[in-house]
N, C-alpha and C. Protein backbone atom coordinates (compact mmCIF):
# COMPACT_ATOMS: atom_id res chain seq x y z
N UNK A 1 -111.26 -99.03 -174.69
CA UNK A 1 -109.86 -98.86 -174.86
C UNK A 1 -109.54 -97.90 -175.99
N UNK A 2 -110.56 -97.56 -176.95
CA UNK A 2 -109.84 -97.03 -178.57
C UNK A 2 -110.49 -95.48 -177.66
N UNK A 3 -110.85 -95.23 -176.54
CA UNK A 3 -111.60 -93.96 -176.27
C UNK A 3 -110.42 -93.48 -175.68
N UNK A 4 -109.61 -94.42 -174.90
CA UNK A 4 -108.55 -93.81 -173.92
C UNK A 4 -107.34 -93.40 -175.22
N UNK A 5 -107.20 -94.20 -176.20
CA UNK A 5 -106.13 -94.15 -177.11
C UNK A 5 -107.04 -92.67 -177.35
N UNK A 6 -108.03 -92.36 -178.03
CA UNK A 6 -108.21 -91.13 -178.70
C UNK A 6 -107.66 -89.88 -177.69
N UNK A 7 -108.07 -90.02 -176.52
CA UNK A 7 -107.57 -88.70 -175.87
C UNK A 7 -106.32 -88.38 -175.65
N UNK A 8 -105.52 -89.50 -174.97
CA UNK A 8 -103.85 -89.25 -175.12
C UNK A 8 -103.38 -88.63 -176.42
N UNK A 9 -104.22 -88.96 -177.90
CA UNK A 9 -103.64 -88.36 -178.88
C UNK A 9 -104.23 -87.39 -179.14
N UNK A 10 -105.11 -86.75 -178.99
CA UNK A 10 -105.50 -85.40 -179.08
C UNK A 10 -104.49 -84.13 -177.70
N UNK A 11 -104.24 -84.50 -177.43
CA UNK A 11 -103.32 -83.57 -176.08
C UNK A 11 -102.50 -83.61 -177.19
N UNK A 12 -102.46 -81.52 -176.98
CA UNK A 12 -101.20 -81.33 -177.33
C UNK A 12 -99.98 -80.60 -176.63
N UNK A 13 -99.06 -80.31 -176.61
CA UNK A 13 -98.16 -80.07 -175.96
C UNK A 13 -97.21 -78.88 -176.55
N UNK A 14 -96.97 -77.94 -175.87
CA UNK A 14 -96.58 -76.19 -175.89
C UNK A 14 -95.59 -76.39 -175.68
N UNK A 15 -94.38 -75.00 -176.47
CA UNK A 15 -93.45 -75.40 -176.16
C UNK A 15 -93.01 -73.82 -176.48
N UNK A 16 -91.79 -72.77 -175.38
CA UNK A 16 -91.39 -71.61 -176.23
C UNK A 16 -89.76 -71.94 -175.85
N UNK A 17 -89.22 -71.78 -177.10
CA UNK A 17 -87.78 -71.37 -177.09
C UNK A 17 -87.46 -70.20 -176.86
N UNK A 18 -86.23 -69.88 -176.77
CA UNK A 18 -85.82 -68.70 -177.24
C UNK A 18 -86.21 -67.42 -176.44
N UNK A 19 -86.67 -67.70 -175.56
CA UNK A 19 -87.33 -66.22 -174.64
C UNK A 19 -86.43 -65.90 -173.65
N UNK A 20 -86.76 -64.58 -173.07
CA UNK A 20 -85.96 -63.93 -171.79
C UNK A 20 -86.72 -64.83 -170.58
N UNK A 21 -85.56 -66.20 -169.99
CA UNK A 21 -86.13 -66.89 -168.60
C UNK A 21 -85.26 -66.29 -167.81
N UNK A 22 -86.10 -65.74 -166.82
CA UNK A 22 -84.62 -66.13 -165.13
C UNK A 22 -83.90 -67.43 -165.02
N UNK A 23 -82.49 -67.10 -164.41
CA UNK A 23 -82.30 -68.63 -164.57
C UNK A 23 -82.88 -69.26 -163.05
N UNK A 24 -82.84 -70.48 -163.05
CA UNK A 24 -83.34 -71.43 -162.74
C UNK A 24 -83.08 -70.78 -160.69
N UNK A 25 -83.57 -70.95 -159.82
CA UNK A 25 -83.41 -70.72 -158.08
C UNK A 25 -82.33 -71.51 -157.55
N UNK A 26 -81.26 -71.42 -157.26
CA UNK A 26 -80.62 -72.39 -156.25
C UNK A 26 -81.33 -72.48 -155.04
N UNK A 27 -82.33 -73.90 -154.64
CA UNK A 27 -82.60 -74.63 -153.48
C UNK A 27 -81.54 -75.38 -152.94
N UNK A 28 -80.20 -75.67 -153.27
CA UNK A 28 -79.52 -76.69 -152.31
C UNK A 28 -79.11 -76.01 -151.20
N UNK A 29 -78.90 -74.52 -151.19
CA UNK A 29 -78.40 -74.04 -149.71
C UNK A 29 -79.39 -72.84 -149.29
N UNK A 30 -79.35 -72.62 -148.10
CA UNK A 30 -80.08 -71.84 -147.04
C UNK A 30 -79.11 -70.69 -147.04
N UNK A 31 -80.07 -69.37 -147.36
CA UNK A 31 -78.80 -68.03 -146.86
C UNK A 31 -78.74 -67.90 -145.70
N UNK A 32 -77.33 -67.48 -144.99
CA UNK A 32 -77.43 -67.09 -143.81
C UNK A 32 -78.09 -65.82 -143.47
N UNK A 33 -78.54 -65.35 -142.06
CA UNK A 33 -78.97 -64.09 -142.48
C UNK A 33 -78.69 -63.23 -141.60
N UNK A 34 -78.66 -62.03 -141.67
CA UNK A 34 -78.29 -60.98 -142.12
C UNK A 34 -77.18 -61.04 -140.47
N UNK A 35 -76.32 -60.30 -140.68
CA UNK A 35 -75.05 -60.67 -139.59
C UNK A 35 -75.21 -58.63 -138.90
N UNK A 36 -75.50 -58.40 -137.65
CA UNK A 36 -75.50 -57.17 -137.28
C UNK A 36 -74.15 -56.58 -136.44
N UNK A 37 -73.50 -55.89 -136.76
CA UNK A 37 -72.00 -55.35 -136.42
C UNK A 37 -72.29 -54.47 -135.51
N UNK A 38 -71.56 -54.20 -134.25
CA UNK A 38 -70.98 -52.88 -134.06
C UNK A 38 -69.74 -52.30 -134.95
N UNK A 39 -69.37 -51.10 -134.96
CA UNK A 39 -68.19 -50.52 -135.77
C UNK A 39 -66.99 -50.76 -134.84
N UNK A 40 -66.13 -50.86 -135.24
CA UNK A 40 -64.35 -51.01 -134.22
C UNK A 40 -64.48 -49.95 -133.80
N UNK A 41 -64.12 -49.88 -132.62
CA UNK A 41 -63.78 -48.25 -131.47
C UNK A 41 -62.07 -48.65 -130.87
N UNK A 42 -61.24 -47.86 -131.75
CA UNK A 42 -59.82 -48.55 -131.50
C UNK A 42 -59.46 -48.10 -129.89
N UNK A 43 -60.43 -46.60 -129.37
CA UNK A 43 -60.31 -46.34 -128.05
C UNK A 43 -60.46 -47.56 -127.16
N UNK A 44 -61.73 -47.80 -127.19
CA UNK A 44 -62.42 -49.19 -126.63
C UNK A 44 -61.60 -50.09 -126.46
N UNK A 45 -60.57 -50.60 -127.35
CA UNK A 45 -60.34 -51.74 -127.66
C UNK A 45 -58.79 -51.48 -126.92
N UNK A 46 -58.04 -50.53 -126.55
CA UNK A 46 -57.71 -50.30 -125.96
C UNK A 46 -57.39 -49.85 -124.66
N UNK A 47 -58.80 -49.12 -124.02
CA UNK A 47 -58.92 -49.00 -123.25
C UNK A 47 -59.52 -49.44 -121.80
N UNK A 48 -58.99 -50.57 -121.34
CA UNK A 48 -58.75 -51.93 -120.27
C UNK A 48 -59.70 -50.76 -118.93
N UNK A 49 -59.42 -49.93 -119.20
CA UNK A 49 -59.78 -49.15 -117.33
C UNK A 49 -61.00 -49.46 -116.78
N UNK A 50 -61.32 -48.97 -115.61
CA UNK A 50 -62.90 -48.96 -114.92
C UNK A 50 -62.99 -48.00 -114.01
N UNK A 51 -62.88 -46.57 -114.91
CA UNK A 51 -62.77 -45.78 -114.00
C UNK A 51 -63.83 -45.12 -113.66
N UNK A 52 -64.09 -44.00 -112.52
CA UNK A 52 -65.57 -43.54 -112.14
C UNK A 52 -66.39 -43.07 -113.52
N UNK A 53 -67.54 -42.92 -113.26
CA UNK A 53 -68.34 -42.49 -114.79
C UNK A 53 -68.39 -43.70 -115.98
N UNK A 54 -67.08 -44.69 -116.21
CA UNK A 54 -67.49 -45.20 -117.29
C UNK A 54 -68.57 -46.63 -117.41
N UNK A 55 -68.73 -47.18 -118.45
CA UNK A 55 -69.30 -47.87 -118.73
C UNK A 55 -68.59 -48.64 -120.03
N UNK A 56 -68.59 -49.81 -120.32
CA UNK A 56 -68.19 -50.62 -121.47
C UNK A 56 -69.03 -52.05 -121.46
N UNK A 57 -69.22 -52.44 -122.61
CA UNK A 57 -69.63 -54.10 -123.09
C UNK A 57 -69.12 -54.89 -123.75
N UNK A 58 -69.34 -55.94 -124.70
CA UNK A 58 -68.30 -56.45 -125.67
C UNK A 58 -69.84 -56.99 -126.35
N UNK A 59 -69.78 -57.47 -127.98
CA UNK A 59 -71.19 -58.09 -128.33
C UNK A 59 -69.96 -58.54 -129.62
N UNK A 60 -70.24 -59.98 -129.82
CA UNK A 60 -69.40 -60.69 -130.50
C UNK A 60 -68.11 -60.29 -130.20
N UNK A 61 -67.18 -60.00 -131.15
CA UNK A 61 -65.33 -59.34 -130.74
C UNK A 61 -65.22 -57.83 -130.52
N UNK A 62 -66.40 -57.33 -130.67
CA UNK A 62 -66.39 -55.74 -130.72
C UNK A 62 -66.69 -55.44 -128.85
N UNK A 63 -65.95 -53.98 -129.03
CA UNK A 63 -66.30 -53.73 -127.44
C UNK A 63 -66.98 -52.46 -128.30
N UNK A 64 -67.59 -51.97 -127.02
CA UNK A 64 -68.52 -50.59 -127.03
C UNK A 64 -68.37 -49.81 -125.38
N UNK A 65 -67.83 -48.76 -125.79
CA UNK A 65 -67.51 -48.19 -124.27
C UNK A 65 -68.45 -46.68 -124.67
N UNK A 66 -67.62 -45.97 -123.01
CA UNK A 66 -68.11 -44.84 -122.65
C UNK A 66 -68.35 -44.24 -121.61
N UNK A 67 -68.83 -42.37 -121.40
CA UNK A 67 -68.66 -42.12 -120.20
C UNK A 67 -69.86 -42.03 -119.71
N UNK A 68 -70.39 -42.59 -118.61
CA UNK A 68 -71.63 -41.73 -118.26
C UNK A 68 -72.27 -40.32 -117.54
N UNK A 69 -73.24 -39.76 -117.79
CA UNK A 69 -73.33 -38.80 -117.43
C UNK A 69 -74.44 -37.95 -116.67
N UNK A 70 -75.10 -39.33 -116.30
CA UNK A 70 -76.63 -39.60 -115.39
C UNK A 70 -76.16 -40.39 -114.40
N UNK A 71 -76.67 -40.50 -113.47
CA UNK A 71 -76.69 -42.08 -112.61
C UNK A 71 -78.05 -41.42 -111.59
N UNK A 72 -79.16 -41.99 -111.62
CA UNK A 72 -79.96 -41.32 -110.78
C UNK A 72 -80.48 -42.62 -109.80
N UNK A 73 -81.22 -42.29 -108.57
CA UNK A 73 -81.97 -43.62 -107.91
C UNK A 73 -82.95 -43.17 -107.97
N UNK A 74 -84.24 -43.36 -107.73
CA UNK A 74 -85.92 -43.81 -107.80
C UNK A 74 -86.33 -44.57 -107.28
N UNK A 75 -87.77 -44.32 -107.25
CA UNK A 75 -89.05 -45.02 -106.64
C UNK A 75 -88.21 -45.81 -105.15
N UNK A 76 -88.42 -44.52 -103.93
CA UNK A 76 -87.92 -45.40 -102.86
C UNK A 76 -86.72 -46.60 -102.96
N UNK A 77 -85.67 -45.63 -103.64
CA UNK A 77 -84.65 -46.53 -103.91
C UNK A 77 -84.54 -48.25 -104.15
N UNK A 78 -85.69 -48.14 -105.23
CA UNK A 78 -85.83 -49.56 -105.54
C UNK A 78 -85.52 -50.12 -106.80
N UNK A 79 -84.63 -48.57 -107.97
CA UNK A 79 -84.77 -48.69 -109.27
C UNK A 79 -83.33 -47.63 -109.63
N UNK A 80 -83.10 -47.73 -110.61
CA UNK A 80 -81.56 -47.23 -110.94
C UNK A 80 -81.29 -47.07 -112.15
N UNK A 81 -81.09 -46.24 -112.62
CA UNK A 81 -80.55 -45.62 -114.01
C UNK A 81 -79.29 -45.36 -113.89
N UNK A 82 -78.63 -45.44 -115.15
CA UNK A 82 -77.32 -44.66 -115.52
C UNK A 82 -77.79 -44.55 -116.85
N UNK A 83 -76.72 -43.57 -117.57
CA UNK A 83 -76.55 -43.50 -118.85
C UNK A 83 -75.74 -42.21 -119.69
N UNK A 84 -75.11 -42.49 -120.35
CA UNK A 84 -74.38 -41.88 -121.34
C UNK A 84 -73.22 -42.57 -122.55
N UNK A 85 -73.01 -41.06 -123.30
CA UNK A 85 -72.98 -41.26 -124.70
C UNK A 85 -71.61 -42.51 -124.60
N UNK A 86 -71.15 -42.57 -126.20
CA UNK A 86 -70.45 -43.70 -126.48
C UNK A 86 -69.30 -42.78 -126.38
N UNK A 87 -67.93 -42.92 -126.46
CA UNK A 87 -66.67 -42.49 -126.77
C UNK A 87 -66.36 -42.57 -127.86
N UNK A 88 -66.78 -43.54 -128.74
CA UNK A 88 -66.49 -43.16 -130.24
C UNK A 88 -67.30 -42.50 -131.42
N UNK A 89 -68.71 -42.06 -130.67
CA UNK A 89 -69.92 -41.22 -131.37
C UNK A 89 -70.40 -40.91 -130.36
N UNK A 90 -70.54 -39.73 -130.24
CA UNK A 90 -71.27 -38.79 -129.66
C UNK A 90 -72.83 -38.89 -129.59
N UNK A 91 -72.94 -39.47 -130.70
CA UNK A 91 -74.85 -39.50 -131.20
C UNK A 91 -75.02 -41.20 -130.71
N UNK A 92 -74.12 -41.41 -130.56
CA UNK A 92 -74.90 -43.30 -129.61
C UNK A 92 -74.58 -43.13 -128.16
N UNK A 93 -75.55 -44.24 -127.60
CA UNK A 93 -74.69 -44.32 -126.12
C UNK A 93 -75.61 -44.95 -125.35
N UNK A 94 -75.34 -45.48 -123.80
CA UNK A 94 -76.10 -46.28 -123.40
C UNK A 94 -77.01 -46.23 -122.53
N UNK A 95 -78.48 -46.85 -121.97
CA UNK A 95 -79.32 -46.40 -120.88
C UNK A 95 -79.53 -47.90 -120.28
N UNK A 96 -79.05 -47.95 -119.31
CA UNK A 96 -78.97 -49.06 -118.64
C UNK A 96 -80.52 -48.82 -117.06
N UNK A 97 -81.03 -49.51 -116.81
CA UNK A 97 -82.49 -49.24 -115.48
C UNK A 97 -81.99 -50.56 -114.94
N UNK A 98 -82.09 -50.72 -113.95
CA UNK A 98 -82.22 -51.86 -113.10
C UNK A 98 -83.39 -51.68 -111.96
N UNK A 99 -84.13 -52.86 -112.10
CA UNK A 99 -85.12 -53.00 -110.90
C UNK A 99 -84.36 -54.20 -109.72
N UNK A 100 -84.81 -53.23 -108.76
CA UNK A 100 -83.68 -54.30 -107.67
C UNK A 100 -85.50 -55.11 -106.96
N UNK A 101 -85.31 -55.94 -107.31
CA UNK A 101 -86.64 -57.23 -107.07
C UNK A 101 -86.80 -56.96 -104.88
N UNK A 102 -85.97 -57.33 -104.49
CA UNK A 102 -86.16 -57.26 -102.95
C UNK A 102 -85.54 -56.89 -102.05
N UNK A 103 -84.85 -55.92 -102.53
CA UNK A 103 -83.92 -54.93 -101.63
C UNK A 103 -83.88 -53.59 -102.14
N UNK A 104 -83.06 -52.56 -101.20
CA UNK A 104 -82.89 -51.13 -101.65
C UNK A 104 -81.42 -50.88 -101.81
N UNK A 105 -81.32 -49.58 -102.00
CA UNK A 105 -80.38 -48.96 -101.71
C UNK A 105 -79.97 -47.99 -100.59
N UNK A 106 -80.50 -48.80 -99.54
CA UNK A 106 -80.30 -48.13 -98.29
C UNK A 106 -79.32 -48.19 -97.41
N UNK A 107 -78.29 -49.15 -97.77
CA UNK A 107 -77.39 -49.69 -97.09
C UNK A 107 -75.95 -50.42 -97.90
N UNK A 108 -75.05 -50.44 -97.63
CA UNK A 108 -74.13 -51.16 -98.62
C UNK A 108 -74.74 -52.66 -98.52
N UNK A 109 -73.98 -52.95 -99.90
CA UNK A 109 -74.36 -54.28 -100.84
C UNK A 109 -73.32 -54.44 -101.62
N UNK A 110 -72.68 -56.01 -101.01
CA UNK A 110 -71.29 -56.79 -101.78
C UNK A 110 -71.85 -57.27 -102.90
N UNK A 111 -73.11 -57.70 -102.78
CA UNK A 111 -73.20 -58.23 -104.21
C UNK A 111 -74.61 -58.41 -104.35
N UNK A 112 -75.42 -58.30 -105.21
CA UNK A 112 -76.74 -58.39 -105.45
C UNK A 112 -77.21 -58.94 -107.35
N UNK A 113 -77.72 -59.90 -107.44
CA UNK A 113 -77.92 -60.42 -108.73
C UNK A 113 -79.51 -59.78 -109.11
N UNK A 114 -79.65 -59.31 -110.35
CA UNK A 114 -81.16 -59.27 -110.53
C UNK A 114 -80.85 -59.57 -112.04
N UNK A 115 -82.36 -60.18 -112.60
CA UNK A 115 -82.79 -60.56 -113.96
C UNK A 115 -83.46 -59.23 -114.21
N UNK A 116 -84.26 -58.26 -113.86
CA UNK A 116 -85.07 -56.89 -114.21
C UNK A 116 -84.14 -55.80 -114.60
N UNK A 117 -83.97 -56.02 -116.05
CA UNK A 117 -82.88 -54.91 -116.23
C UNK A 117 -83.72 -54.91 -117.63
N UNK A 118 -83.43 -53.27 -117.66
CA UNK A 118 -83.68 -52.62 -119.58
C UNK A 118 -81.99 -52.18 -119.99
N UNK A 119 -81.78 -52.57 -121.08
CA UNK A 119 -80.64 -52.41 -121.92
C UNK A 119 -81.22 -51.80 -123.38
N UNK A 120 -80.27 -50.56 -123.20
CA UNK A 120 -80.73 -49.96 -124.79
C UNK A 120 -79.36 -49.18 -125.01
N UNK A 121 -78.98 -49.52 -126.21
CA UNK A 121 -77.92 -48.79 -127.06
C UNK A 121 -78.70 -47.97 -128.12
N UNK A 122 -78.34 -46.47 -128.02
CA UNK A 122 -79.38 -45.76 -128.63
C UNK A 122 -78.47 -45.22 -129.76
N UNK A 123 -79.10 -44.52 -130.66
CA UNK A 123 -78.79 -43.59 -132.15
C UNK A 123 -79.66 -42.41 -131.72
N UNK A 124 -78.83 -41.50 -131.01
CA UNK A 124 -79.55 -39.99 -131.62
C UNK A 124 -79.90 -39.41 -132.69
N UNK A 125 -79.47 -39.22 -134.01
CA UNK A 125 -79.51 -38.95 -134.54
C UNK A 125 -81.01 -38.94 -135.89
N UNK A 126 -80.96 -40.95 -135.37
CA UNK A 126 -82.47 -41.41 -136.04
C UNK A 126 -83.31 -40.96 -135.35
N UNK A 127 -83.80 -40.95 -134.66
CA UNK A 127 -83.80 -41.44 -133.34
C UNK A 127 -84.27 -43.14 -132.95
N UNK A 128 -83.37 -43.59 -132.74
CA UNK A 128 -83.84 -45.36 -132.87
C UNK A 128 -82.77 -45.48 -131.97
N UNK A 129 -83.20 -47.42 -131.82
CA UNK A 129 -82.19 -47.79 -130.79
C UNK A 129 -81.60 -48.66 -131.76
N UNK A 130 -80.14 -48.99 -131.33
CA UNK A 130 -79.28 -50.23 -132.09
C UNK A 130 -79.37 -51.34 -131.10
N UNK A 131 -79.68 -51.21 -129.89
CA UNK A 131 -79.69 -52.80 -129.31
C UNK A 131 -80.66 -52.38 -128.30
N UNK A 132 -82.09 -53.43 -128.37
CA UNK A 132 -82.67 -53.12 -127.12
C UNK A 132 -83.02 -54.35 -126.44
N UNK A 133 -82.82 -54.60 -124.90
CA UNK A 133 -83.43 -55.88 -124.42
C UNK A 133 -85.04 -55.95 -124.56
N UNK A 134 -84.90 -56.97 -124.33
CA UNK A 134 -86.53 -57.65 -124.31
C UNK A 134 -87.23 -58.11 -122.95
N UNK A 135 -88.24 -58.15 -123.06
CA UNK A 135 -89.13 -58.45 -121.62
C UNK A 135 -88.68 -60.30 -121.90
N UNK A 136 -88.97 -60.91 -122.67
CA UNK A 136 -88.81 -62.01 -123.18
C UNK A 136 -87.71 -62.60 -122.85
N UNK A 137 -86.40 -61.99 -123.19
CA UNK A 137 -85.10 -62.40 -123.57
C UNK A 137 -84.43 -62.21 -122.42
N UNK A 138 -83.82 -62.71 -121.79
CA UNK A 138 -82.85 -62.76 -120.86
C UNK A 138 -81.61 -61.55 -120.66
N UNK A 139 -81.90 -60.59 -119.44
CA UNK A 139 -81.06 -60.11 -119.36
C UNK A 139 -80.47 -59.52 -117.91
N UNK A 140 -79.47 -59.63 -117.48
CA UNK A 140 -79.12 -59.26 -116.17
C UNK A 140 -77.79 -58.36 -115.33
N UNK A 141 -77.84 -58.00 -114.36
CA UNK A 141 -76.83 -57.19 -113.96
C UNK A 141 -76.63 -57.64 -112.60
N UNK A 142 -75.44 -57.60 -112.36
CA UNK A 142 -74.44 -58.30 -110.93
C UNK A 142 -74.35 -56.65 -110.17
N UNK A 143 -74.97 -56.34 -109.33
CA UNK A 143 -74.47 -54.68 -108.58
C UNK A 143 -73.35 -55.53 -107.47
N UNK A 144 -71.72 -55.31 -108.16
CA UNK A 144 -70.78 -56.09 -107.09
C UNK A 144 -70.35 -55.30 -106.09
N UNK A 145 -70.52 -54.15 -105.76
CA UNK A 145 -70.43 -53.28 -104.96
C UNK A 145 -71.58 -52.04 -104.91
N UNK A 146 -71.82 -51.79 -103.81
CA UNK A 146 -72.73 -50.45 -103.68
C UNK A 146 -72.01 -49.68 -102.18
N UNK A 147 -71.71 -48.40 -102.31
CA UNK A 147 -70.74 -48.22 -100.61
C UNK A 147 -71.88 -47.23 -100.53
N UNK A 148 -73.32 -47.39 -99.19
CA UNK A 148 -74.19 -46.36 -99.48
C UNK A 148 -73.66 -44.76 -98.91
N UNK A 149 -72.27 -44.83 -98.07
CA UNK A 149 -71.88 -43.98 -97.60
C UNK A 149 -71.31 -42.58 -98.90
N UNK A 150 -70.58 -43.29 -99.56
CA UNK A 150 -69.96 -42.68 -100.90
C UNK A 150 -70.50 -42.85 -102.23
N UNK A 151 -71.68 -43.75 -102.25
CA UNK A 151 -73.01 -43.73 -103.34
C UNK A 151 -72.40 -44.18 -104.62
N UNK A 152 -71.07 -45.14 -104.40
CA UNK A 152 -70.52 -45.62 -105.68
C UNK A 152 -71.03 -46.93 -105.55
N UNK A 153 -71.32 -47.37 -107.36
CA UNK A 153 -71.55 -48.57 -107.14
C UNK A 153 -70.98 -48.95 -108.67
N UNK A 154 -70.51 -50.31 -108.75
CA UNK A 154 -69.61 -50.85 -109.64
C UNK A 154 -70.53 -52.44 -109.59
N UNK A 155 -70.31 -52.50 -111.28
CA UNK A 155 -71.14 -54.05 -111.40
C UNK A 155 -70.57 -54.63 -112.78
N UNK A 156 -71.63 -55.10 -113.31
CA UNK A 156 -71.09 -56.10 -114.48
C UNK A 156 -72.89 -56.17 -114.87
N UNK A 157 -72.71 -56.39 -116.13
CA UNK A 157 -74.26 -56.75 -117.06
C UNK A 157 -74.08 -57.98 -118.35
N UNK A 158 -74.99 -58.46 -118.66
CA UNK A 158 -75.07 -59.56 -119.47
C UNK A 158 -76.17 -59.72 -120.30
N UNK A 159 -76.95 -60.21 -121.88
CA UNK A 159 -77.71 -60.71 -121.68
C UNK A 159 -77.89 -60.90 -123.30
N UNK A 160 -78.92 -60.83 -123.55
CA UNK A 160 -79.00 -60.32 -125.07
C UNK A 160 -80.21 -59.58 -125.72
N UNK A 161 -79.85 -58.80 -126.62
CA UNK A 161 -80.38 -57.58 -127.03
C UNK A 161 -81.45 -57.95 -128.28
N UNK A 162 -82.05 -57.23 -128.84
CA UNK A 162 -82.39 -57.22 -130.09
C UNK A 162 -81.55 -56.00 -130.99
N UNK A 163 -81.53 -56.08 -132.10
CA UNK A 163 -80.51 -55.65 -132.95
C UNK A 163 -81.43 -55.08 -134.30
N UNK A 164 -81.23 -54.28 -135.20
CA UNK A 164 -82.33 -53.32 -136.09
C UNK A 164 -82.93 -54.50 -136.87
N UNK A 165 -81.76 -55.21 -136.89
CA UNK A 165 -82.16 -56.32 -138.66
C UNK A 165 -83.08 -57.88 -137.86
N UNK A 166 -83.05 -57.41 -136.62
CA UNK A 166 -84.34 -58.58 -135.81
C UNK A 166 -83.71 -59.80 -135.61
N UNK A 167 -82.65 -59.40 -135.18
CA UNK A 167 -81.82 -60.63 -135.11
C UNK A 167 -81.64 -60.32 -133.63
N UNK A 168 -81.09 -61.36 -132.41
CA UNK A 168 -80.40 -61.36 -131.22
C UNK A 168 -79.27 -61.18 -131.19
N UNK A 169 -78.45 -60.35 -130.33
CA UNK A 169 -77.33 -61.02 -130.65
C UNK A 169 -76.75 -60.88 -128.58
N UNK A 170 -75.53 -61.22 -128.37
CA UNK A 170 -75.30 -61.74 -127.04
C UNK A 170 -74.38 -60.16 -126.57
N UNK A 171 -74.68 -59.77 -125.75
CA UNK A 171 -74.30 -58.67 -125.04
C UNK A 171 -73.47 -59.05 -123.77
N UNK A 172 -72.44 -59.47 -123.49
CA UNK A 172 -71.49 -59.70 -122.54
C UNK A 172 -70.18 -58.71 -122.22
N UNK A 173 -69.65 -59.14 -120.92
CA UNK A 173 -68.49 -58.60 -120.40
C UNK A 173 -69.02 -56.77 -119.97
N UNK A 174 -70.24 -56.89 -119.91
CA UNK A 174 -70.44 -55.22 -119.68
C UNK A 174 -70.54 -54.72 -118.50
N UNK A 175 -69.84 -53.38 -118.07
CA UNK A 175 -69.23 -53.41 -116.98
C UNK A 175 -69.81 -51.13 -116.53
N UNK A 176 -69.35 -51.36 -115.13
CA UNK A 176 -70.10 -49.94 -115.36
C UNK A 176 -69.39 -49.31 -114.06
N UNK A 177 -69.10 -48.39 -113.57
CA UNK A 177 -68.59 -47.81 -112.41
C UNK A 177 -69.00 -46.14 -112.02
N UNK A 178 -70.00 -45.91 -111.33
CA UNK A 178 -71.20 -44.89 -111.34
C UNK A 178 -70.74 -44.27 -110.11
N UNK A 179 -71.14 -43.17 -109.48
CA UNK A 179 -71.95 -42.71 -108.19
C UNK A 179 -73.52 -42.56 -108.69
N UNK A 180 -73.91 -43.02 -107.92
CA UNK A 180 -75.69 -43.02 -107.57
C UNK A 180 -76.13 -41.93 -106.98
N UNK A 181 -76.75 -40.97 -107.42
CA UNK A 181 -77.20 -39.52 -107.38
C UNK A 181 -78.95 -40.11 -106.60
């Protein structure tokens, strides 16, 4: 017992005042993180139409429109592009592909659902994308009309994207009104 008393009293104990500390970490809350915007397009946000060439989406309260200026078909009309710039920057804009899973474009079509869609909102300028879908992530397009006589076709898209800061975010209400070249 007088061995255990000796060691407790030999410990000694350090101490600094007075120095440059950081203060102390707040652990009681979690940051949120990082929140990814489109910019307001007051055109956009005004502009309700669906006329030939355009294209528009909405991702949280923001819309994102525009005209397009591609629309091509491929591979034995089994695959479909559109794409062009934004209306409120010139240097963004959109490339929409659809793979049509078990049909063509050989004939009119009232309505056709597919999950095989690439979604990319691009930046010319970086050259980078601001929203791209994922093989992973859920994304899809409604073709609600195709007239194969007059090669217009009008739809709707949905899904969600990836975003620069690696976040998801939900890509809805997107809408498109083409001729198919």
């Amino acid at each position: 017992m007088v061995f255990l008393l000796f060691i407790a009293s030999c410990r000694k104990e350090y101490s600094f005042e007075g120095g440059n500390t950081p203060p102390p970490i707040d652990t009681t809350r979690n940051p949120s993180p990082p929140v990814f915007g489109l910019p307001v397009c007051t055109y956009c946000n005004s502009n309700n139409s669906n006329d030939l060439w355009s294209w528009s989406f909405k991702m949280e309260n923001t819309i994102a429109c525009g005209k397009l200026d591609t629309a091509i078909v491929i591979n034995n009309r089994t695959v479909f592009t559109f794409f062009g710039p934004s209306s409120c920057s010139i240097d963004t804009g959109i490339v929409v592909t659809v793979y049509l899973q078990n049909d063509t474009l050989n004939r009119d079509i009232p309505y056709l659902y597919t999950n095989k869609v690439s979604f990319f909102y691009y930046d010319r300028v970086t050259p980078s994308y601001i929203l791209i879908s994922q093989v992973y992530s859920p994304f899809s397009l409604i073709l609600e009309n195709y007239n194969h006589q007059t090669r217009l076709a009008t739809g709707s898209f949905s899904g969600t994207a990836l975003a620069p800061d690696n976040h998801f975010v939900n890509i809805n209400s997107g809408k498109f009104k083409v001729k198919l070249l």
